[in-house]
Protein backbone atom coordinates (compact mmCIF):
# COMPACT_ATOMS: atom_id res chain seq x y z
CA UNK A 1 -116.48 113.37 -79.02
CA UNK A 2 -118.98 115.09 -81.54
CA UNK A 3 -121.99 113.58 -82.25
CA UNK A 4 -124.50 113.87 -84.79
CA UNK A 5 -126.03 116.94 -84.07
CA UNK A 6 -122.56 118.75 -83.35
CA UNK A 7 -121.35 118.04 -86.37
CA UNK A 8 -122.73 120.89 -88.77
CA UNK A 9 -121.82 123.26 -85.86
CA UNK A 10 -118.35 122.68 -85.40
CA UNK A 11 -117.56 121.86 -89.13
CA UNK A 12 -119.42 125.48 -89.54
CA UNK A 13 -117.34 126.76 -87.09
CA UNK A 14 -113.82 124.81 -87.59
CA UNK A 15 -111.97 127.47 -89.90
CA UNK A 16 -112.16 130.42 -87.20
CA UNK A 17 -108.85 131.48 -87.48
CA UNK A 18 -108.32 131.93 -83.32
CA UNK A 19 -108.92 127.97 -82.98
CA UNK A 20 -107.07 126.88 -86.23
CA UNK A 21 -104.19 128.83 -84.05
CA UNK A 22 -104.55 126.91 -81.35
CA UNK A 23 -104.43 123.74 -82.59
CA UNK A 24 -101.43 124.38 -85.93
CA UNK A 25 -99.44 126.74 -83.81
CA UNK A 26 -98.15 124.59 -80.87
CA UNK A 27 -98.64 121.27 -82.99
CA UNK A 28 -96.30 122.55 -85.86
CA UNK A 29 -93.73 123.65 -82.71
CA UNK A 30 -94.26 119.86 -81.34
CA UNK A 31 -93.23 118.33 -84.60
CA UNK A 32 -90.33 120.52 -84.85
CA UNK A 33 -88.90 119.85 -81.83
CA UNK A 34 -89.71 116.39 -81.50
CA UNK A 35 -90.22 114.61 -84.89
CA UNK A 36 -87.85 116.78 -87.67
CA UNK A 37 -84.37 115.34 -87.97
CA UNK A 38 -81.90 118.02 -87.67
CA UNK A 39 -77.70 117.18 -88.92
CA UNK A 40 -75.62 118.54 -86.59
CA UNK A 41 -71.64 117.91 -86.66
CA UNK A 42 -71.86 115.15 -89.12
CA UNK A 43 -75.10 113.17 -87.60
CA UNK A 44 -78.83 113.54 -87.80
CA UNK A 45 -80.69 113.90 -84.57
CA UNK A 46 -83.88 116.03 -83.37
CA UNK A 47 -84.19 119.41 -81.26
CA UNK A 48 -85.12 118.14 -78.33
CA UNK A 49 -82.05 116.03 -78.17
CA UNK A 50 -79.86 119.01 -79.00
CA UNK A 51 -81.21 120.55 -76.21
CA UNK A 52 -80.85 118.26 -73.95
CA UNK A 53 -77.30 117.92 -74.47
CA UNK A 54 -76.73 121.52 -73.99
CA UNK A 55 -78.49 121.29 -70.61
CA UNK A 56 -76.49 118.15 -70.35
CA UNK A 57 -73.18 119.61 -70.94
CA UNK A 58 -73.73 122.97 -68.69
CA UNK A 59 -74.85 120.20 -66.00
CA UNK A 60 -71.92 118.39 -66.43
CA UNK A 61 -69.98 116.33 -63.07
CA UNK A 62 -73.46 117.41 -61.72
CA UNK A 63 -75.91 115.22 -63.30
CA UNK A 64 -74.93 111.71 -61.42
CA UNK A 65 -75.69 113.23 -58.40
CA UNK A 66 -78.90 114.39 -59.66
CA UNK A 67 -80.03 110.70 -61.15
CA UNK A 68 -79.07 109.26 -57.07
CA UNK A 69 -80.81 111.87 -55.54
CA UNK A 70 -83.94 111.21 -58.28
CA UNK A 71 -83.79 106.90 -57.60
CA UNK A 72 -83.19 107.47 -53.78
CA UNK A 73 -86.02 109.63 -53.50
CA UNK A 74 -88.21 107.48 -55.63
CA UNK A 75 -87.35 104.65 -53.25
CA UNK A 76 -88.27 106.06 -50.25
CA UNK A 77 -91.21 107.53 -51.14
CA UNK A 78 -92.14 104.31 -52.86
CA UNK A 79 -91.58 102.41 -49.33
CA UNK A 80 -93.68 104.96 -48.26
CA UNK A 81 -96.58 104.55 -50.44
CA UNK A 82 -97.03 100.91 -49.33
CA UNK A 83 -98.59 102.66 -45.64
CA UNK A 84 -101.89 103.10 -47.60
CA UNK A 85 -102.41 105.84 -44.78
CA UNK A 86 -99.60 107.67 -45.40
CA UNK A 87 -99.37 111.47 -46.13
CA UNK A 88 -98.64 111.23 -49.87
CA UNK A 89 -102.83 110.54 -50.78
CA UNK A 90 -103.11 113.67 -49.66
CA UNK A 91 -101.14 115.37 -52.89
CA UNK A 92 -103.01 113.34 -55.95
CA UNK A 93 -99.75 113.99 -58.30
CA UNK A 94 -97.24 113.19 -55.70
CA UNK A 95 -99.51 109.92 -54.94
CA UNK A 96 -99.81 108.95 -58.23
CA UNK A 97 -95.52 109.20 -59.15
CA UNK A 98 -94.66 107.32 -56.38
CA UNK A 99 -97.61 104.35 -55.29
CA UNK A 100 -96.52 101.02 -56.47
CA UNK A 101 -96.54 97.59 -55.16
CA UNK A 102 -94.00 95.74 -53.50
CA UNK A 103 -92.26 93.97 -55.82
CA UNK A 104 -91.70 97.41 -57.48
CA UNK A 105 -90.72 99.48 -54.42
CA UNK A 106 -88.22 96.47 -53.55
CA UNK A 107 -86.75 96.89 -57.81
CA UNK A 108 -86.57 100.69 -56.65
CA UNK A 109 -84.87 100.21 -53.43
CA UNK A 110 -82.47 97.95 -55.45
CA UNK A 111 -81.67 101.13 -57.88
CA UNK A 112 -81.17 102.92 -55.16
CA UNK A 113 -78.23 100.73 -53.50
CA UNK A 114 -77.25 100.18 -56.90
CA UNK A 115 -76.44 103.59 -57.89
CA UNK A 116 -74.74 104.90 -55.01
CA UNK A 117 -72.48 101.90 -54.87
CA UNK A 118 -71.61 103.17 -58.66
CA UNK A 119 -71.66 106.73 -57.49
CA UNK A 120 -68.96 106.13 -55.29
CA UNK A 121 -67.12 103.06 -57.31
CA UNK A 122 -67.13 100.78 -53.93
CA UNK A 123 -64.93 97.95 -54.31
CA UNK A 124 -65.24 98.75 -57.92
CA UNK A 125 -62.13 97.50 -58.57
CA UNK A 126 -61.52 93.96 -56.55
CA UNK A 127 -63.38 91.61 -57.91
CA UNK A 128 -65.86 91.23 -55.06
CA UNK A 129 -69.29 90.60 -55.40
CA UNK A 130 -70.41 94.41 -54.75
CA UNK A 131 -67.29 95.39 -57.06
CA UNK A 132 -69.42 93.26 -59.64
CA UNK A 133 -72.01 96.15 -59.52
CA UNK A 134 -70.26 99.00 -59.17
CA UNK A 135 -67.93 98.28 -61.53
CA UNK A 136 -67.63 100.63 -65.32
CA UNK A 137 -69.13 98.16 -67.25
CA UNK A 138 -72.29 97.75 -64.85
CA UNK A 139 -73.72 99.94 -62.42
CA UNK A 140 -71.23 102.77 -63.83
CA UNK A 141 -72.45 102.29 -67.14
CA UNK A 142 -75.85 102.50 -66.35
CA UNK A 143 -75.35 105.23 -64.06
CA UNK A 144 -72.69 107.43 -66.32
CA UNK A 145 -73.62 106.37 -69.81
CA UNK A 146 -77.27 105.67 -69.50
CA UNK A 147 -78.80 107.70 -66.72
CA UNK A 148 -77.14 110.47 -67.34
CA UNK A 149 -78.91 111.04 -70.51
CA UNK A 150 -82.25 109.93 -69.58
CA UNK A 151 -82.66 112.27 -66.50
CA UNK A 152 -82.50 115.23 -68.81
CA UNK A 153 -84.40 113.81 -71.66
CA UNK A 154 -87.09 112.73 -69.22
CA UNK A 155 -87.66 115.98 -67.74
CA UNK A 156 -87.19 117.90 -71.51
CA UNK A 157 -89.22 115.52 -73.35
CA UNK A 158 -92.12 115.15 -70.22
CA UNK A 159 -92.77 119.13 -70.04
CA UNK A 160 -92.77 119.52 -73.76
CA UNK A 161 -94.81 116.05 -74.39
CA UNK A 162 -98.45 118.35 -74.05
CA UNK A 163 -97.46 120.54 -77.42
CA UNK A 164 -97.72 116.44 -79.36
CA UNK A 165 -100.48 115.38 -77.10
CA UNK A 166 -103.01 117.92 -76.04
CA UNK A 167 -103.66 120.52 -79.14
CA UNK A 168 -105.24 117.87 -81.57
CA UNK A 169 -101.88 116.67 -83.42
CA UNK A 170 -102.71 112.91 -82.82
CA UNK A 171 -106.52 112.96 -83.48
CA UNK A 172 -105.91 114.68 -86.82
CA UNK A 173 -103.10 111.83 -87.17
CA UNK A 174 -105.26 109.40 -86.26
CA UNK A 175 -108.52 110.40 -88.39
CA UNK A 176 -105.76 110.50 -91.33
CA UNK A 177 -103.76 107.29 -90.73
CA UNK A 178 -106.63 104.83 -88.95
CA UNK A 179 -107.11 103.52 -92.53
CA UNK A 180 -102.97 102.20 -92.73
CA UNK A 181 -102.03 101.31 -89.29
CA UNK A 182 -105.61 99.28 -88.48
CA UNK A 183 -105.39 97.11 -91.17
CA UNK A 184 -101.63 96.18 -91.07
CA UNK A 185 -100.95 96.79 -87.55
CA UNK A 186 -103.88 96.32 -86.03
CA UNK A 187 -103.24 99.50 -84.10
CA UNK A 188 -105.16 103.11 -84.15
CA UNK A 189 -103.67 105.62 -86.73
CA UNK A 190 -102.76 107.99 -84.10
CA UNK A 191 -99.74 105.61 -83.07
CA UNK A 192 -97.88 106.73 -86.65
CA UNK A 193 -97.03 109.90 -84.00
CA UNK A 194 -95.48 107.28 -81.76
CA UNK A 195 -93.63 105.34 -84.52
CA UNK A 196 -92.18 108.59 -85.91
CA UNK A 197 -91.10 109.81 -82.91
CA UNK A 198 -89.00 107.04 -81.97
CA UNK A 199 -87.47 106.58 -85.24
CA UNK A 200 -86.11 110.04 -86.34
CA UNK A 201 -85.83 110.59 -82.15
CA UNK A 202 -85.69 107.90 -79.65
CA UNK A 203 -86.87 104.80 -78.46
CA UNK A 204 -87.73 106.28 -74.96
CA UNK A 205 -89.61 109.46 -76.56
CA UNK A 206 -91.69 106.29 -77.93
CA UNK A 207 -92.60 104.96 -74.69
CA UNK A 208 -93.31 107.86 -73.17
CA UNK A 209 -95.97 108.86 -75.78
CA UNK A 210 -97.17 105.72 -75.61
CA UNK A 211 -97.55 105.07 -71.79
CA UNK A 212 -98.94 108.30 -71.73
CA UNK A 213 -101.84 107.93 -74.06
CA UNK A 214 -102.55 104.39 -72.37
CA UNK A 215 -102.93 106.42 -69.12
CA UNK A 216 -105.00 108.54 -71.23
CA UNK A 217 -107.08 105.88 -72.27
CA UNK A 218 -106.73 106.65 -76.12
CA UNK A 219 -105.13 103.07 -76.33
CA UNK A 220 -106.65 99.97 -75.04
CA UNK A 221 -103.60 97.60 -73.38
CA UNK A 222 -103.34 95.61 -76.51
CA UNK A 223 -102.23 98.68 -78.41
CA UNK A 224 -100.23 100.08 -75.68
CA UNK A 225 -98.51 96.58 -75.49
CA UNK A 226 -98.00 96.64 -79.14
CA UNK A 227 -97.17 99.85 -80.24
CA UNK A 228 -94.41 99.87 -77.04
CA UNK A 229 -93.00 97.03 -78.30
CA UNK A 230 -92.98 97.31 -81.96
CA UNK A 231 -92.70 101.02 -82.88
CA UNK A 232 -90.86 102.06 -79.70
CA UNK A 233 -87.32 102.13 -83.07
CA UNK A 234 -84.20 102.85 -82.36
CA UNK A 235 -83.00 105.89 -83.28
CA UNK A 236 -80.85 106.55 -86.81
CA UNK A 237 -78.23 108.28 -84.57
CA UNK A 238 -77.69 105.28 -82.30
CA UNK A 239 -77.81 102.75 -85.25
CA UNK A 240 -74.49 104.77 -87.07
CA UNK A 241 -73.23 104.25 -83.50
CA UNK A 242 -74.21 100.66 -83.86
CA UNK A 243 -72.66 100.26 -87.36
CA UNK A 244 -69.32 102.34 -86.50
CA UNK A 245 -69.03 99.81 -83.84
CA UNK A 246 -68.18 97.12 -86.24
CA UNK A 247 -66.29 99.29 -88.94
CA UNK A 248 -68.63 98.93 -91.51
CA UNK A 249 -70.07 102.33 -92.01
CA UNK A 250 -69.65 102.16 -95.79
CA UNK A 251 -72.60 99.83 -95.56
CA UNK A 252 -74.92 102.17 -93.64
CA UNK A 253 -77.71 102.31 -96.96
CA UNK A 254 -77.74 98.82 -97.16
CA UNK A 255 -77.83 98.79 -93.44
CA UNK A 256 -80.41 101.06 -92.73
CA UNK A 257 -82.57 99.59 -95.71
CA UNK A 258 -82.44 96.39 -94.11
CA UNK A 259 -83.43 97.32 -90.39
CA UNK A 260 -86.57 99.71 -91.55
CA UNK A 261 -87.77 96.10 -93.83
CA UNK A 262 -87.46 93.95 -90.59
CA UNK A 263 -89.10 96.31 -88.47
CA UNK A 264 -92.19 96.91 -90.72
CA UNK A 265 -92.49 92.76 -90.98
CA UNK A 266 -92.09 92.41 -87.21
CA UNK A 267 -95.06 95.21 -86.93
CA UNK A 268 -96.92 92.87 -89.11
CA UNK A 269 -96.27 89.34 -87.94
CA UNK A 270 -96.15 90.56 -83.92
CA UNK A 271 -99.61 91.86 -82.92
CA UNK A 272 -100.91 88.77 -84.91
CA UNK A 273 -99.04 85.83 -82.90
CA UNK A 274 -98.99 85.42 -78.94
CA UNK A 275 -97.85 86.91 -76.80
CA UNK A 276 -99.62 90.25 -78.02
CA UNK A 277 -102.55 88.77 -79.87
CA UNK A 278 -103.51 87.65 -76.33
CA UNK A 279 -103.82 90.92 -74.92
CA UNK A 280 -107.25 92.19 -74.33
CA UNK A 281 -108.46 95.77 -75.85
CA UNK A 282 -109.76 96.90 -72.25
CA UNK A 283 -108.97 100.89 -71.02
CA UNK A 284 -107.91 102.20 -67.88
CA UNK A 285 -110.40 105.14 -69.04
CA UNK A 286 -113.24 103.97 -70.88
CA UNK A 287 -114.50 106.41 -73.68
CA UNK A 288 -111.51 108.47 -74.35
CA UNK A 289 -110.52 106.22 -77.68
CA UNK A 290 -111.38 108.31 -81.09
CA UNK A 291 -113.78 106.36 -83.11
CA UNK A 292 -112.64 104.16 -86.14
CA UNK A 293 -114.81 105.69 -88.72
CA UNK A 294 -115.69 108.76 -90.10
CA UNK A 295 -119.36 109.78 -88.47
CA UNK A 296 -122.10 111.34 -91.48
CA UNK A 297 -121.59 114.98 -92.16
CA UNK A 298 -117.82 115.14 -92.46
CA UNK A 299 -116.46 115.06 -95.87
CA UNK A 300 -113.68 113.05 -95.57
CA UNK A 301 -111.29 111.85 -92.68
CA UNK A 302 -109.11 115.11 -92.99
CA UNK A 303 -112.11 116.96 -92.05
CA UNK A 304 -112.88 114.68 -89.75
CA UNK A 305 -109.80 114.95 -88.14
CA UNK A 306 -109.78 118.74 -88.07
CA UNK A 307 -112.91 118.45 -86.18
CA UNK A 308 -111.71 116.36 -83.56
CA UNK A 309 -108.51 118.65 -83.15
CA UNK A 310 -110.22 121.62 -82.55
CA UNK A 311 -112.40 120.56 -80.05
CA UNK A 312 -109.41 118.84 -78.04
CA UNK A 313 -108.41 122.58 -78.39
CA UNK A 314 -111.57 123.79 -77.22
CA UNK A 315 -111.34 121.77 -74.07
CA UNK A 316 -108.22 122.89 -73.37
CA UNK A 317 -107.63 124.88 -70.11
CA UNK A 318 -104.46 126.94 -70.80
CA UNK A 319 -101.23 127.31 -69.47
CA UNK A 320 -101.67 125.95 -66.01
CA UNK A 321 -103.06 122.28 -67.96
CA UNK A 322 -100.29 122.48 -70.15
CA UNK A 323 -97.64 122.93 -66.71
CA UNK A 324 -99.72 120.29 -64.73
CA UNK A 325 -99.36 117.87 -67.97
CA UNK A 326 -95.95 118.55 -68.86
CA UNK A 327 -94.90 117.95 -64.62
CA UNK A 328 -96.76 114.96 -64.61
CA UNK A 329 -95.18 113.16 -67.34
CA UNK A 330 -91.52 114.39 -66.30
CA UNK A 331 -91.94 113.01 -62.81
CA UNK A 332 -93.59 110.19 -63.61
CA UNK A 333 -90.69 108.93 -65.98
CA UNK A 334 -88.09 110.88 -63.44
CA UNK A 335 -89.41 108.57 -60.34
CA UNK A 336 -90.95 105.46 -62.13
CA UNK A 337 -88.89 104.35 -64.65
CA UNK A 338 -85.05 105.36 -63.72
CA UNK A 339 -84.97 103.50 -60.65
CA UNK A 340 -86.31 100.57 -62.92
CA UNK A 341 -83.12 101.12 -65.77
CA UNK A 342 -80.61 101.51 -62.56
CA UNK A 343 -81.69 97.95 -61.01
CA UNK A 344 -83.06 96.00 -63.94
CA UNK A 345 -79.84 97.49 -66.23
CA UNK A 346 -77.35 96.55 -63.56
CA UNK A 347 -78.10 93.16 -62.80
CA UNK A 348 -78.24 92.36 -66.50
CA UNK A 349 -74.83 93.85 -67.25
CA UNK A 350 -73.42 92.03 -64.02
CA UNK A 351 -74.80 88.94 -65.50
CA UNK A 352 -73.66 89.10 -69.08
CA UNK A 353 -69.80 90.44 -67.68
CA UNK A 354 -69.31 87.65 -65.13
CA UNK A 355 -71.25 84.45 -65.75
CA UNK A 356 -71.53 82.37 -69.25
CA UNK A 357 -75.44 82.61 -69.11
CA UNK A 358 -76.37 84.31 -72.42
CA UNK A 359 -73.28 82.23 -73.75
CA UNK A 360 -75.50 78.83 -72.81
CA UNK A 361 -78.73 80.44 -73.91
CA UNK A 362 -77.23 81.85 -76.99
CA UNK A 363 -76.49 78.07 -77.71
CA UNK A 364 -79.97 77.07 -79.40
CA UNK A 365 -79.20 79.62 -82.28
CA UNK A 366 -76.14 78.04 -83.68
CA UNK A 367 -77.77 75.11 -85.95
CA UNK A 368 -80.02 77.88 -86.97
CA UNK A 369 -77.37 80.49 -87.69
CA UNK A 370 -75.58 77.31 -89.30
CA UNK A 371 -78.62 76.53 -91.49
CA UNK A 372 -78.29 80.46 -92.59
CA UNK A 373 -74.22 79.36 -93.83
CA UNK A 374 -73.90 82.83 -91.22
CA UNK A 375 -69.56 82.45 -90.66
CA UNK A 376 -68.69 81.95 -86.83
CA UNK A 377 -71.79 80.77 -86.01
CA UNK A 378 -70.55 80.19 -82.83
CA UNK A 379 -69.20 83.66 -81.83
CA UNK A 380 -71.99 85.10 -83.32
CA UNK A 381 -75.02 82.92 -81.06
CA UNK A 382 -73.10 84.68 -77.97
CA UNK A 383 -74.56 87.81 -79.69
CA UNK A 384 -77.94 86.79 -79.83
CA UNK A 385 -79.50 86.59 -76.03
CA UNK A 386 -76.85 89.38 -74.82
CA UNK A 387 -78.73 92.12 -76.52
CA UNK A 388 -81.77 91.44 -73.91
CA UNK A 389 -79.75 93.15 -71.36
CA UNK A 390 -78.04 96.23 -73.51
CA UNK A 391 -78.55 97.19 -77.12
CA UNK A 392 -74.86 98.15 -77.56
CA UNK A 393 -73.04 95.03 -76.07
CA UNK A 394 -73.77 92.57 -79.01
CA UNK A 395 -71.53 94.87 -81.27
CA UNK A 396 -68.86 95.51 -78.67
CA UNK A 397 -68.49 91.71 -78.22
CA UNK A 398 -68.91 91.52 -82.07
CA UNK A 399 -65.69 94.16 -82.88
CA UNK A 400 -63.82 92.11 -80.94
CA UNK A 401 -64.62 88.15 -81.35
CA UNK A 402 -66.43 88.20 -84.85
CA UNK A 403 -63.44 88.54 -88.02
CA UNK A 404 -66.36 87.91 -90.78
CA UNK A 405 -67.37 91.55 -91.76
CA UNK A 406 -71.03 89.82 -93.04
CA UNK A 407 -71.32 88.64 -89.81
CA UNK A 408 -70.63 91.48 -88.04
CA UNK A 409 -72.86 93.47 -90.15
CA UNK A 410 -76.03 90.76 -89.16
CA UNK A 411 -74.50 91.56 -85.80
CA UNK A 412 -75.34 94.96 -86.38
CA UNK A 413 -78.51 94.25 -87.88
CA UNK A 414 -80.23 92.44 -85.44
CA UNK A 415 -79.20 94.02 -82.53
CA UNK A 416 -80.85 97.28 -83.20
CA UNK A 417 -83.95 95.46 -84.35
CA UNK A 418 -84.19 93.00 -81.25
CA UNK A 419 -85.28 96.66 -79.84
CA UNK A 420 -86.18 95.11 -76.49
CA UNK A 421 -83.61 95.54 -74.12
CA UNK A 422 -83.48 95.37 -70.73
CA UNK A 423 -81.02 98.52 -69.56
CA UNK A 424 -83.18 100.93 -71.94
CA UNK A 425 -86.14 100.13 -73.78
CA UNK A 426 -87.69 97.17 -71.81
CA UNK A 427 -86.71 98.58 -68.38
CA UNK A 428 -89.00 101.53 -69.40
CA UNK A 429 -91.68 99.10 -70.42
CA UNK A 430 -91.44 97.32 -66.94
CA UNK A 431 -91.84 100.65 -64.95
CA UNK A 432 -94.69 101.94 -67.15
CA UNK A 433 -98.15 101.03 -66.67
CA UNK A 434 -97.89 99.20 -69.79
CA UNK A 435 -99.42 95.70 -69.28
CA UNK A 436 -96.16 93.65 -70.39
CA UNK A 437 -93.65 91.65 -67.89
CA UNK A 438 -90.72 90.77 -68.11
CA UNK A 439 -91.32 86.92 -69.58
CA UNK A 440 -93.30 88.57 -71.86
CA UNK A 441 -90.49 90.71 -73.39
CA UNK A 442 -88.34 88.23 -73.60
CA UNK A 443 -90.35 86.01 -75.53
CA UNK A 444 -91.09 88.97 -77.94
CA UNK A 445 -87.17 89.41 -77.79
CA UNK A 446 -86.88 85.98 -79.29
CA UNK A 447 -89.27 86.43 -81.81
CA UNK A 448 -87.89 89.53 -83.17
CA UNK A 449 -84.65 87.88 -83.14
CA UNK A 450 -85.71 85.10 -85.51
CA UNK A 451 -87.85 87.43 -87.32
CA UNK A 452 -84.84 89.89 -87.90
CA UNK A 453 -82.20 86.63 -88.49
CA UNK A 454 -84.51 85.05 -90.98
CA UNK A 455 -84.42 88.47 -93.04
CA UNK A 456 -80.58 89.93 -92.80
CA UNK A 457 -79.07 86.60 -92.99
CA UNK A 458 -79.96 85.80 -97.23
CA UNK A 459 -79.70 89.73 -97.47
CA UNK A 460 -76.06 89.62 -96.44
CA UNK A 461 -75.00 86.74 -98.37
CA UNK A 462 -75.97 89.28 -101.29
CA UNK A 463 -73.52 91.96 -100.05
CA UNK A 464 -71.04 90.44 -99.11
């Protein structure tokens, strides 16, 4: 970080045009490719996920293979890793992707049985307990529908993360925005990158940026906690899937309106009310956070921030950093987190499919969903704890148990802006180094919930 007697020196210095290159060029590439919406066939989406579908599609009947191979690997090497003489702390990156503890190499083991029984649709079919997991509409989901996707966009996003992270982008963001997202979020200005990226892009870019700059230690764990739980949106692509779900796409203004309001008040009331406001702004690397204010001898913040970019630029140790980076934050997310989505995913779907559970704990929100004159209050309450375990399920059950097109579009509504689920979002959250479990989530769940039901509900008695 400059200090006081840098500062004439590098704002002398900050126009030469070689390091005004080196931190626009691959920053303006970064925001093309991961934060400008692009329409393709009908539907907005971002480069990076247009790429990744090519790769996807010339990958094809290949990639379930690949995501076995990736969790079986990650489990065995994670077994490993509990020997704390074993071979891997000889290879720092290959150390640092798989050690974990033992509750976490036993969730990646899990993945791993999980995933081949789906590979290979045992018993998939007779109602036995391993059928149960293997079935379509568990481990076969997760596997086909979910993993599938991730595996590519992990190791896309991951090599191309360093052209958002290490060429200044998100200290000029955050010397520009620290003035907005400190005093309503509580969070450093920097995480508007984050917020972005998940909206126009994807929840999971979200976490990844996030976890990343935690590891970093440009976020304390109450950011990191915060901004992965709060910013980490769901994508406009997936909420049209959402909506078409229902059959209420000539809504989607009203719609969209409604879920950007609720997720700017959860961002507001959430980092103020436990369980986040208990989290405690410690670092895993003390010293790397940008300061809050804007030191003497800079202008304003923009030139602040310019400052701050190019000497992230200057520090910058070419094209075997930015290879190193990019491989570190594809097989972290690779190996960490998709053994964590396999086993967490699975057992959630095999509990919503086969037992009443989320029916009984969906139970508590019918006088309140009565209170809010919301029709089928009963049907709909099923909807409410379901969406812990998959974003897309409460509108599936929705289509076809919920007549009321208002309810179904509060369905609709609050499913996307629950944003924590299990099979997804919070099962990347749990793998992370992020300092949130699992009781944790779902208490946020809840609160979102109410948060989001307390909003749409009045709304929809206005459209409808």
């Amino acid at each position: 970080m400059p200090t006081g007697q840098d500062v004439e020196r590098i704002v002398d210095s900050k126009y030469s045009p070689k390091r005004l290159a080196g931190f626009i060029i691959p920053s303006v590439i970064g925001v093309v490719l991961f934060m400008i919406p692009v329409k393709v066939d009908g539907g907005w989406t971002i480069l990076v996920k247009i790429i990744a579908d090519v790769i996807g599609g010339l990958l094809g009947g290949a990639l379930p293979l690949i995501c076995c191979i990736v969790v079986t690997v990650s489990a065995i090497l994670g077994l490993v890793s509990l020997n704390k003489q074993s071979f891997l702390r000889t290879y720092p990156l290959i150390d640092e992707t798989f050690s974990t503890t033992p509750i976490w190499a036993a969730i990646r083991l899990l993945g791993a049985i999980f995933i081949w029984l789906a590979y290979f649709g045992v018993c998939a079919d007779d109602g036995s307990v391993v059928g149960m997991f293997s079935s379509a509409d568990a481990g076969g989901f997760v596997l086909n529908d979910l993993l599938t996707v991730l595996v590519v966009i992990f190791a896309l996003a991951g090599l191309l993360l360093p052209l958002l992270l290490d060429f200044g982008l998100l200290e000029f963001i955050g010397a520009l925005f620290t003035k907005l997202m400190r005093p309503l979020f509580k969070i450093p200005g920097r995480s508007a990158v984050d917020c972005i990226t998940s909206w126009v892009g994807d929840g999971t870019l979200g976490v990844m940026l996030t976890c990343n700059q935690y590891e970093r230690g440009y976020y304390s764990a109450r950011e990191a906690s915060v901004i992965s739980t709060t910013f980490s949106a769901v994508s406009i692509t997936f909420s049209i899937v959402v909506l078409a779900q229902v059959d209420l796409m000539e809504y989607f203004g009203l719609y969209y309106a409604c879920i950007c309001l609720i997720g700017v008040v959860c961002a507001i009331i959430l980092p103020r009310i436990p369980p986040l406001s208990l989290k405690q702004d410690t670092y895993l690397v003390e010293g790397a956070a940008m300061p809050e204010t804007v030191p003497e001898g800079y202008r304003n913040s923009a030139d602040f921030g310019v400052a701050l970019a190019l000497q992230r630029v200057d520090e910058y140790k070419g094209i075997s950093q930015f290879l190193r980076n990019g491989l570190k934050n594809a097989c972290g997310m690779w190996f960490g987190v998709l053994p964590v989505v396999m086993c967490i995913g699975t057992i959630a779907l095999v509990l919503a499919n086969n037992t009443d559970i989320f029916a009984i704990l969906g139970a508590p929100f019918v006088p309140l969903l009565e209170l809010l004159q919301v029709p089928e209050a009963a049907a709909v309450s099923q909807t409410m704890i379901v969406g812990f375990t998959d974003m897309f399920t409460p509108s599936i059950i929705a289509a076809a148990s919920v007549a009321s097109p208002m309810s179904r579009f509060i369905v609709a509504v609050v499913s996307v802006t629950q944003l924590i689920y299990l099979s997804e979002v919070g099962g990347l959250i749990l793998g992370s180094k992020i300092p949130v479990n699992i009781l944790e989530l779902f208490v946020l769940f809840l609160e979102r919930t109410i948060i989001s039901l307390l909003i749409v509900a009045p709304l929809a008695h206005l459209f409808f």
